[in-house]
PDB file of N, CA and C in Angstrom:
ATOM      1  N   UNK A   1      79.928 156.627 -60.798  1.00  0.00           N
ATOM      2  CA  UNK A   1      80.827 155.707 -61.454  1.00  0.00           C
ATOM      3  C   UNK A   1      81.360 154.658 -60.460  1.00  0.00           C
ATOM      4  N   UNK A   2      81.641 155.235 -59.778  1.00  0.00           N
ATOM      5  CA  UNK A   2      82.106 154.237 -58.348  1.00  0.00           C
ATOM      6  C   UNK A   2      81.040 153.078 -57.470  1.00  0.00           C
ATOM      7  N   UNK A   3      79.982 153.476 -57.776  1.00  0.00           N
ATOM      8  CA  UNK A   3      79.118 152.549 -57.263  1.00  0.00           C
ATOM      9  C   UNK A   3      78.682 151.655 -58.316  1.00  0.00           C
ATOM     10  N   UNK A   4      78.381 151.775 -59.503  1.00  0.00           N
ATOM     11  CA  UNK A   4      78.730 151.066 -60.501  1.00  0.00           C
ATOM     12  C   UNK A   4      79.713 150.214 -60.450  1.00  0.00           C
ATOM     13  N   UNK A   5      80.714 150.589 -60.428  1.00  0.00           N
ATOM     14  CA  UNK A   5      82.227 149.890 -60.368  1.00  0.00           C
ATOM     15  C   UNK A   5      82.176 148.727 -59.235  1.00  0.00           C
ATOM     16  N   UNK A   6      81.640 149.062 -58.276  1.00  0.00           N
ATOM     17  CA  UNK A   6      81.445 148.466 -57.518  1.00  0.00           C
ATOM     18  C   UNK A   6      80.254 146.943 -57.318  1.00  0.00           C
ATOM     19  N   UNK A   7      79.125 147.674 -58.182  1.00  0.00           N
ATOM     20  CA  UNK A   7      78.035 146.532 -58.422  1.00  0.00           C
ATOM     21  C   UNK A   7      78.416 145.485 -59.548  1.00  0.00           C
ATOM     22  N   UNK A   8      79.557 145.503 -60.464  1.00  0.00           N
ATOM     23  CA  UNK A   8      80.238 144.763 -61.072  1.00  0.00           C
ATOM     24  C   UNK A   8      81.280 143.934 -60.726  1.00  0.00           C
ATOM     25  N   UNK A   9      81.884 143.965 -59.632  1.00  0.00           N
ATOM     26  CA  UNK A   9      82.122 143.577 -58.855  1.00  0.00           C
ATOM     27  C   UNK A   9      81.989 142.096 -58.510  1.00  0.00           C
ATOM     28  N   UNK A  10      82.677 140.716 -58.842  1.00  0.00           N
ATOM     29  CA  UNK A  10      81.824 139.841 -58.360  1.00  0.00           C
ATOM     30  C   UNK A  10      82.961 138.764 -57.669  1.00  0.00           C
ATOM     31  N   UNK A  11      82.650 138.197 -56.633  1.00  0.00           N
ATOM     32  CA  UNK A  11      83.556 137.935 -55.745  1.00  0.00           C
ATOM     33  C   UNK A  11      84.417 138.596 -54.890  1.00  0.00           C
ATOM     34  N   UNK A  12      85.208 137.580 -53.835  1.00  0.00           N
ATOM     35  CA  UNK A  12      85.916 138.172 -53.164  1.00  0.00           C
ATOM     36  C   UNK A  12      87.180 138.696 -53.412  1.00  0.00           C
ATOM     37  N   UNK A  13      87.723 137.671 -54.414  1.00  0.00           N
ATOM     38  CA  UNK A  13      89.220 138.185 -55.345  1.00  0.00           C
ATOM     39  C   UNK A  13      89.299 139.175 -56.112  1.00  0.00           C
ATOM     40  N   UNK A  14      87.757 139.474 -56.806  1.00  0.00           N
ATOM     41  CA  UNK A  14      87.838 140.592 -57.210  1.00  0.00           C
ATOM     42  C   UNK A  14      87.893 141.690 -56.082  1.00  0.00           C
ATOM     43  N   UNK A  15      87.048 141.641 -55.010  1.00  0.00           N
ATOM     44  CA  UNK A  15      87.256 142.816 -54.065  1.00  0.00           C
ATOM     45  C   UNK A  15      88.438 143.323 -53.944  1.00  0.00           C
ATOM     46  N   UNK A  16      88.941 141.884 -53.523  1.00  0.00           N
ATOM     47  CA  UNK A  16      90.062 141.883 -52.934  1.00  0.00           C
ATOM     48  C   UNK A  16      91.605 142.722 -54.004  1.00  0.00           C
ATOM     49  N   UNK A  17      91.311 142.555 -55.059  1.00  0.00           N
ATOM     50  CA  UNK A  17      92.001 143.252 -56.030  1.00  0.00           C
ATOM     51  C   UNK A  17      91.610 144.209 -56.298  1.00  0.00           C
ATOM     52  N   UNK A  18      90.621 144.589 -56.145  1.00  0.00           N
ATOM     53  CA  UNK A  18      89.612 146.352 -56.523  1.00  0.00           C
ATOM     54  C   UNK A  18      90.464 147.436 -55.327  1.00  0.00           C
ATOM     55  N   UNK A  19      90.496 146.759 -54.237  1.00  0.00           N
ATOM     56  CA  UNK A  19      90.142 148.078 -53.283  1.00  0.00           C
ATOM     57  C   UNK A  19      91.709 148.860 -53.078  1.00  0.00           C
ATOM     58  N   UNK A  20      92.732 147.717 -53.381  1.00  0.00           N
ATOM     59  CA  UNK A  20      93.735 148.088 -53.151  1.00  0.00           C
ATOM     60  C   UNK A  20      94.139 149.496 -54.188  1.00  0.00           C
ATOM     61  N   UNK A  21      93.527 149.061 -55.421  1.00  0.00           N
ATOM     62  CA  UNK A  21      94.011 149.613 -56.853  1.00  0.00           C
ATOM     63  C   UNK A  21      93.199 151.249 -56.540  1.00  0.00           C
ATOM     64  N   UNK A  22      92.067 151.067 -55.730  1.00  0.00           N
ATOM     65  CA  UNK A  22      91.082 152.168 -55.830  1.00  0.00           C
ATOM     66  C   UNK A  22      91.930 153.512 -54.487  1.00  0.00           C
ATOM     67  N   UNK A  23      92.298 152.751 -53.642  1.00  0.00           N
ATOM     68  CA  UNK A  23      92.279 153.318 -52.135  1.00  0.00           C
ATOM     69  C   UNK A  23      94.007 153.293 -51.230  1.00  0.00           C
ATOM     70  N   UNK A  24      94.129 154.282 -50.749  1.00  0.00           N
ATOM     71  CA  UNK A  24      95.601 154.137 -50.418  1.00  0.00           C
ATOM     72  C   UNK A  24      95.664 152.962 -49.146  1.00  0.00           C
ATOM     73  N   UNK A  25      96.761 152.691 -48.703  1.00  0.00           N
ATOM     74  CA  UNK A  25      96.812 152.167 -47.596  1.00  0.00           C
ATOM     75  C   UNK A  25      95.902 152.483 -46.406  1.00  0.00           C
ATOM     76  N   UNK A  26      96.406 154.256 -46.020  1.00  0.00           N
ATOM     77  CA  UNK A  26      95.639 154.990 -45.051  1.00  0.00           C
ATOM     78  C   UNK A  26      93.987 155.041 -45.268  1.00  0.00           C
ATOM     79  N   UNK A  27      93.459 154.827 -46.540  1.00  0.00           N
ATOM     80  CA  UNK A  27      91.913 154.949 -46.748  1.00  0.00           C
ATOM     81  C   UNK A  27      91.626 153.458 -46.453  1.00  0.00           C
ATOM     82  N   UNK A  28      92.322 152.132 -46.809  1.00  0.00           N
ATOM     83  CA  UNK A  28      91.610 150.848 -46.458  1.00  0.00           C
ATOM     84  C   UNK A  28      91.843 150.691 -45.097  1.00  0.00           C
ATOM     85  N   UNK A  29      93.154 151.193 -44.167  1.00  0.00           N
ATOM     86  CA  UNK A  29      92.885 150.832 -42.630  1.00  0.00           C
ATOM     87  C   UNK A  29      91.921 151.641 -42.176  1.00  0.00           C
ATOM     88  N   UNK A  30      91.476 153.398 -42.461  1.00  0.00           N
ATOM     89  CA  UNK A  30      90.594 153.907 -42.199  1.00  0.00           C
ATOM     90  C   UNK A  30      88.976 152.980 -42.725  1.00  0.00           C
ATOM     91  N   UNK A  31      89.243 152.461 -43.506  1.00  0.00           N
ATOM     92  CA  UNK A  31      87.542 152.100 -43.680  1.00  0.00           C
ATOM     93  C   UNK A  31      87.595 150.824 -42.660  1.00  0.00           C
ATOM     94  N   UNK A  32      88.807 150.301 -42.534  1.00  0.00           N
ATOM     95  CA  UNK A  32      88.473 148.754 -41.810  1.00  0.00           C
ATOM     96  C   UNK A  32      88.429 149.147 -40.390  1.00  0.00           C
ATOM     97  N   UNK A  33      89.116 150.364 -39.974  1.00  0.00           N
ATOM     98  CA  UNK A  33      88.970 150.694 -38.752  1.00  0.00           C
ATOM     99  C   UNK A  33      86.976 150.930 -38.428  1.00  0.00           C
ATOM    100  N   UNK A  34      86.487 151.501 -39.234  1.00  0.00           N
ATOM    101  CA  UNK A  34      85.243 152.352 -39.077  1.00  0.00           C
ATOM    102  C   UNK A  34      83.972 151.130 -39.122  1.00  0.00           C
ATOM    103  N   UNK A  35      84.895 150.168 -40.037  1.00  0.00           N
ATOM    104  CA  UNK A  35      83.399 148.932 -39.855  1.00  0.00           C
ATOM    105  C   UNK A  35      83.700 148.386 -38.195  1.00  0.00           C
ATOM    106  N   UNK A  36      84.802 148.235 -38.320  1.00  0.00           N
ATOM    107  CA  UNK A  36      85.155 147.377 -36.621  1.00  0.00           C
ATOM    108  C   UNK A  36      84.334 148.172 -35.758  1.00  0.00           C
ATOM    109  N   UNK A  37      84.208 149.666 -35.591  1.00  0.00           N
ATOM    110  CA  UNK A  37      84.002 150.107 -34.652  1.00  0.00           C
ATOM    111  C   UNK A  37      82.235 150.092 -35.179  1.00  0.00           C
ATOM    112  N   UNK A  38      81.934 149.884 -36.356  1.00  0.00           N
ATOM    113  CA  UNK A  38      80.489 149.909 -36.332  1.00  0.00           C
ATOM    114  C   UNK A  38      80.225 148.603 -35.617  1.00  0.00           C
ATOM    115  N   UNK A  39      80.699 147.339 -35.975  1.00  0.00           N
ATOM    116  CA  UNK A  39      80.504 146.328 -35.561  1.00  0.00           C
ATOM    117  C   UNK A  39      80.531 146.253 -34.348  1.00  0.00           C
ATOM    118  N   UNK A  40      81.568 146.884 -33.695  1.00  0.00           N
ATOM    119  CA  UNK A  40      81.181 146.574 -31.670  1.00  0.00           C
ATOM    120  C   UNK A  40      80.545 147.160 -31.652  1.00  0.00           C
ATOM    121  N   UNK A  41      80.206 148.908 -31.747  1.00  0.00           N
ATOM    122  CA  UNK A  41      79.308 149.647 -30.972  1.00  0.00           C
ATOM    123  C   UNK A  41      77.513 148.917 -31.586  1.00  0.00           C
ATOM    124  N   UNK A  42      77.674 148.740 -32.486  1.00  0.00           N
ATOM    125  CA  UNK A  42      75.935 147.732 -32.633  1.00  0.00           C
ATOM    126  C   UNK A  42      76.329 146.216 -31.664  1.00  0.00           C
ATOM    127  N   UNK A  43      77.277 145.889 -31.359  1.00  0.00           N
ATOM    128  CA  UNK A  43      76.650 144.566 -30.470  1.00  0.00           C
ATOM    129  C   UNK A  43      76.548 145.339 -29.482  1.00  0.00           C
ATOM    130  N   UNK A  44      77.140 146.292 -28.997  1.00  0.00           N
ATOM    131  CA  UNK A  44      76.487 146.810 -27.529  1.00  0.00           C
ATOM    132  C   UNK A  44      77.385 146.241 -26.736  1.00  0.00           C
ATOM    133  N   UNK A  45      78.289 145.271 -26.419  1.00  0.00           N
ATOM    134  CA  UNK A  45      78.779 144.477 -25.494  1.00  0.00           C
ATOM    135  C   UNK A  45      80.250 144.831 -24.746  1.00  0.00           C
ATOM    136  N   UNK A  46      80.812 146.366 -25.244  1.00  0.00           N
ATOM    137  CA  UNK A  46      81.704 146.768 -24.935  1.00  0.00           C
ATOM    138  C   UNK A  46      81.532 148.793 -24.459  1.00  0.00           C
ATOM    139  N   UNK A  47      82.603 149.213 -24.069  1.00  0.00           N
ATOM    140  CA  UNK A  47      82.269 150.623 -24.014  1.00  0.00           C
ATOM    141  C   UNK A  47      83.022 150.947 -25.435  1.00  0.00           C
ATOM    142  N   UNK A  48      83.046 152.074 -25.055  1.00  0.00           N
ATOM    143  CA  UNK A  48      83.698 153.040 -26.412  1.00  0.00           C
ATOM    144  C   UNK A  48      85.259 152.554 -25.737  1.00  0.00           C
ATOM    145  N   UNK A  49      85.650 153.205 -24.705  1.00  0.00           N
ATOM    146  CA  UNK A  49      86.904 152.839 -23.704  1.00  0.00           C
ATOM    147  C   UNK A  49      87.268 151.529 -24.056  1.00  0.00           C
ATOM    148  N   UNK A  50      86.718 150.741 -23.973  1.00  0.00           N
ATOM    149  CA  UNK A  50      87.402 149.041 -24.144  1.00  0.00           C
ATOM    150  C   UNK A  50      87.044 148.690 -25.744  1.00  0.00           C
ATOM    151  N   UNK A  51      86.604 149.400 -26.707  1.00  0.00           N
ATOM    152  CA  UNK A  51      87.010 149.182 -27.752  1.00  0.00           C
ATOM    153  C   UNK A  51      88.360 150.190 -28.286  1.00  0.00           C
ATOM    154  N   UNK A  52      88.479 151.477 -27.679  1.00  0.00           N
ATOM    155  CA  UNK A  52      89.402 151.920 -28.530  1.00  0.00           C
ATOM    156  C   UNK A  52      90.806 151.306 -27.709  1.00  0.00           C
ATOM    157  N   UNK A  53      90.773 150.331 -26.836  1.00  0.00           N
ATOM    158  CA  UNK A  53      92.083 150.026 -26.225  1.00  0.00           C
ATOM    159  C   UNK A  53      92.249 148.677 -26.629  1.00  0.00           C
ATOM    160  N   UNK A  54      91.114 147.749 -26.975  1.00  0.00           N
ATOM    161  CA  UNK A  54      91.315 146.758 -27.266  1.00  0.00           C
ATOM    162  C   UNK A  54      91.730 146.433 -28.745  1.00  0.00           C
ATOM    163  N   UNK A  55      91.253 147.456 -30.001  1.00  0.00           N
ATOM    164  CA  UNK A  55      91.775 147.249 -30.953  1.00  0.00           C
ATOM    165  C   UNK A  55      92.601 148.745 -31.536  1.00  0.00           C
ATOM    166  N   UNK A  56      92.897 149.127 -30.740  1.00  0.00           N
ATOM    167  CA  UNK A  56      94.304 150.938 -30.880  1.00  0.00           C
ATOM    168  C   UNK A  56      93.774 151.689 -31.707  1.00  0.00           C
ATOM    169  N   UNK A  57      91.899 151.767 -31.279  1.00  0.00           N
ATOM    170  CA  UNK A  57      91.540 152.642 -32.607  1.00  0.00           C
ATOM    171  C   UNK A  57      91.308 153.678 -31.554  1.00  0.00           C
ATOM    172  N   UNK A  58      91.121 155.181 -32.117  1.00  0.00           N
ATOM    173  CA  UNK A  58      91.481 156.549 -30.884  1.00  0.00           C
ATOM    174  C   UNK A  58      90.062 157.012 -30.854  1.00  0.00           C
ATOM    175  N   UNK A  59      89.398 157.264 -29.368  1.00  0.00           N
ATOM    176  CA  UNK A  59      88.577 157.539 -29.462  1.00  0.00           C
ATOM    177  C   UNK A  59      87.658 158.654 -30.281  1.00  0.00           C
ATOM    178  N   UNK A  60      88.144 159.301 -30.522  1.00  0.00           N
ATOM    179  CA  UNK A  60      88.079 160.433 -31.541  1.00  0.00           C
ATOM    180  C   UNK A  60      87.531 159.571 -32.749  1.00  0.00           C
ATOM    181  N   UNK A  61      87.731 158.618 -33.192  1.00  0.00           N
ATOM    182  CA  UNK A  61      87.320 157.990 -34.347  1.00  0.00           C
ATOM    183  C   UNK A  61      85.856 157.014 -34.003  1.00  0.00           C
ATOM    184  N   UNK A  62      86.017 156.414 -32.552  1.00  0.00           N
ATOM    185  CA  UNK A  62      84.972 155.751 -32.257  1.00  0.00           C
ATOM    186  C   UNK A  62      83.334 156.858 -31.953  1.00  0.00           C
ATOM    187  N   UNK A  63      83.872 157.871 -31.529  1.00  0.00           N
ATOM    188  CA  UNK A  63      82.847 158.755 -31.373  1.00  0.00           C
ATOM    189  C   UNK A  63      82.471 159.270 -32.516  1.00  0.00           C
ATOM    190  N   UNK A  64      82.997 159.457 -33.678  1.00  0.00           N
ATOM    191  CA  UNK A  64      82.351 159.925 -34.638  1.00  0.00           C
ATOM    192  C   UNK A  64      81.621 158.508 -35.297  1.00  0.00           C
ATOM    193  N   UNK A  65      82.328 157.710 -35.150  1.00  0.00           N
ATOM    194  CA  UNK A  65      81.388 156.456 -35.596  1.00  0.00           C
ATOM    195  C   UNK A  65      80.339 155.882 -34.583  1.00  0.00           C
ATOM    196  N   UNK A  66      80.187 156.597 -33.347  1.00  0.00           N
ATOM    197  CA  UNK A  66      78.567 156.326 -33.134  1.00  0.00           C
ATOM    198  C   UNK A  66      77.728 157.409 -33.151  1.00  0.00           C
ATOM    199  N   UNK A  67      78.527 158.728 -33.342  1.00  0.00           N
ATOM    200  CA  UNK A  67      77.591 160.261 -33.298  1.00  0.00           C
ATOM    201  C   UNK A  67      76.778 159.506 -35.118  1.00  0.00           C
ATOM    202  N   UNK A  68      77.578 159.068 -36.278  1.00  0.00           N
ATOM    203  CA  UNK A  68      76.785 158.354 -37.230  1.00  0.00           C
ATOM    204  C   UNK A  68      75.782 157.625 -37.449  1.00  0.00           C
ATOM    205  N   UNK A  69      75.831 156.591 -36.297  1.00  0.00           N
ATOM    206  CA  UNK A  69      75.018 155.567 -36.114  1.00  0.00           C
ATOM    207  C   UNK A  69      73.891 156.551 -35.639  1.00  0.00           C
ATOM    208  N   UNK A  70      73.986 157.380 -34.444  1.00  0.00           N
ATOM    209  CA  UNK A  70      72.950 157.990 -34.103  1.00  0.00           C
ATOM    210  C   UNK A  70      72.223 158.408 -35.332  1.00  0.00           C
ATOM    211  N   UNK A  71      72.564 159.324 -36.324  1.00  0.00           N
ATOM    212  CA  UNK A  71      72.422 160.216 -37.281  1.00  0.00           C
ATOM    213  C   UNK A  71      71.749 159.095 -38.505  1.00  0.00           C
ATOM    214  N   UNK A  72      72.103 157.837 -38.449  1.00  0.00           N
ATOM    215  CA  UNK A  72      71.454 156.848 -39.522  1.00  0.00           C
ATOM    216  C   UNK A  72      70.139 156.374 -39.540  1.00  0.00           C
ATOM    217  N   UNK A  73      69.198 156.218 -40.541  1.00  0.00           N
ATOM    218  CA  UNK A  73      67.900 155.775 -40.156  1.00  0.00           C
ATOM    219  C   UNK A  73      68.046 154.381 -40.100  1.00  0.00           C
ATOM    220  N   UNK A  74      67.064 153.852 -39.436  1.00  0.00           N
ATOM    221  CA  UNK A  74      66.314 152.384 -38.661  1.00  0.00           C
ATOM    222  C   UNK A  74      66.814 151.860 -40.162  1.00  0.00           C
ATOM    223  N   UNK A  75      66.741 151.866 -41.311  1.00  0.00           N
ATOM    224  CA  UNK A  75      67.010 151.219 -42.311  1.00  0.00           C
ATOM    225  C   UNK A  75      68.608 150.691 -42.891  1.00  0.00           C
ATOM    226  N   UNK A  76      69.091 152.116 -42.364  1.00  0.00           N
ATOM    227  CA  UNK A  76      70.831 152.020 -42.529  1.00  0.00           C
ATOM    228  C   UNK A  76      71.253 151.580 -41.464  1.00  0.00           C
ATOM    229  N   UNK A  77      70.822 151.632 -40.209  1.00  0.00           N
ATOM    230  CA  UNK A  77      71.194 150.157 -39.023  1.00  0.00           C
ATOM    231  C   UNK A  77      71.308 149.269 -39.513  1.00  0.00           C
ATOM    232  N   UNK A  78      70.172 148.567 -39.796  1.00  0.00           N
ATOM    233  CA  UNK A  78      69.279 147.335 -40.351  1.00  0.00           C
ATOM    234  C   UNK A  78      70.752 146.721 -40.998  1.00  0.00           C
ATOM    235  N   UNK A  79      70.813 147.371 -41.894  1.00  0.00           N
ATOM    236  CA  UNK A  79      71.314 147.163 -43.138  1.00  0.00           C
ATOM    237  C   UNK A  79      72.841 146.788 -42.367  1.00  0.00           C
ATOM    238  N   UNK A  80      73.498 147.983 -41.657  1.00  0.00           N
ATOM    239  CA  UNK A  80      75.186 147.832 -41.491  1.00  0.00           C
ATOM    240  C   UNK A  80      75.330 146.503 -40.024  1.00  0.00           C
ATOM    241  N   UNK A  81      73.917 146.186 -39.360  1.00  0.00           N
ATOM    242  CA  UNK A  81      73.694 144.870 -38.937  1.00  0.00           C
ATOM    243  C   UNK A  81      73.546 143.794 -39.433  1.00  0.00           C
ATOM    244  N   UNK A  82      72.981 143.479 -40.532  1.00  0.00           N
ATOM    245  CA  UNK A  82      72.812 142.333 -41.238  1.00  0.00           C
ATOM    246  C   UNK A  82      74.138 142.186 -42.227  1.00  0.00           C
ATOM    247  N   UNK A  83      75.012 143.375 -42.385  1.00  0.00           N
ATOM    248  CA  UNK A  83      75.887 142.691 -43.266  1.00  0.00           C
ATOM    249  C   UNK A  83      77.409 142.902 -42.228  1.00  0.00           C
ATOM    250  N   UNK A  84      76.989 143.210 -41.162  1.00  0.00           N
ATOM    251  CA  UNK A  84      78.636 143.027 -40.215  1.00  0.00           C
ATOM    252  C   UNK A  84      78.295 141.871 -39.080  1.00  0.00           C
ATOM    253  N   UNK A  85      77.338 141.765 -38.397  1.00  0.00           N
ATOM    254  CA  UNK A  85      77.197 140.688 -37.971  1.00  0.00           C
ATOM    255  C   UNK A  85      76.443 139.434 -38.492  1.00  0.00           C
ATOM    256  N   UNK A  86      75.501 139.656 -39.406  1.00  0.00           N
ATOM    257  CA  UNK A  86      74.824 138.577 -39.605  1.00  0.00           C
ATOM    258  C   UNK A  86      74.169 137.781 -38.555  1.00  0.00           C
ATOM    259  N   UNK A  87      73.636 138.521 -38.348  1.00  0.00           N
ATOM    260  CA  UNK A  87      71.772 138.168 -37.543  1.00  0.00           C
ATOM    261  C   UNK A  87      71.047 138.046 -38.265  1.00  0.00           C
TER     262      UNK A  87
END
């Protein structure tokens, strides 16, 4: 139902009004925390250390978000690269 909900979805205002209604506070900083940290650890250009100090996310959270990345296939990279950085 939720992914549905989601593919109906159209625009950003709608997002932007969906996620709040769907997700507590603590679940949207947790998801925005988890893309950030997908997003540095795929550019490669920082450690784990200078991301969790540069944006106060605890390492404990950055390590499970690259023990993931490890665990993702070449396709679900692909994919969380082309839509966080846009390469």
């Amino acid at each position: 139902m939720f992914k549905e909900l989601l593919l109906n979805i159209s625009g950003e205002e709608d997002v932007s009004l969906m996620l709040p209604l769907l997700l507590s506070p603590e679940e949207l900083n947790a998801i925005n925390a988890r893309t950030l940290v997908y997003k540095e650890l795929l550019l490669a250009e920082k450690s784990q250390r200078e991301i969790a100090r540069i944006h106060n996310i605890s390492i404990a959270t950055i390590t499970r978000g690259s023990n993931n990345l490890k665990a993702m296939s070449d396709k679900e990279k692909q994919l969380l690269q082309t839509l966080l950085i846009r390469k």
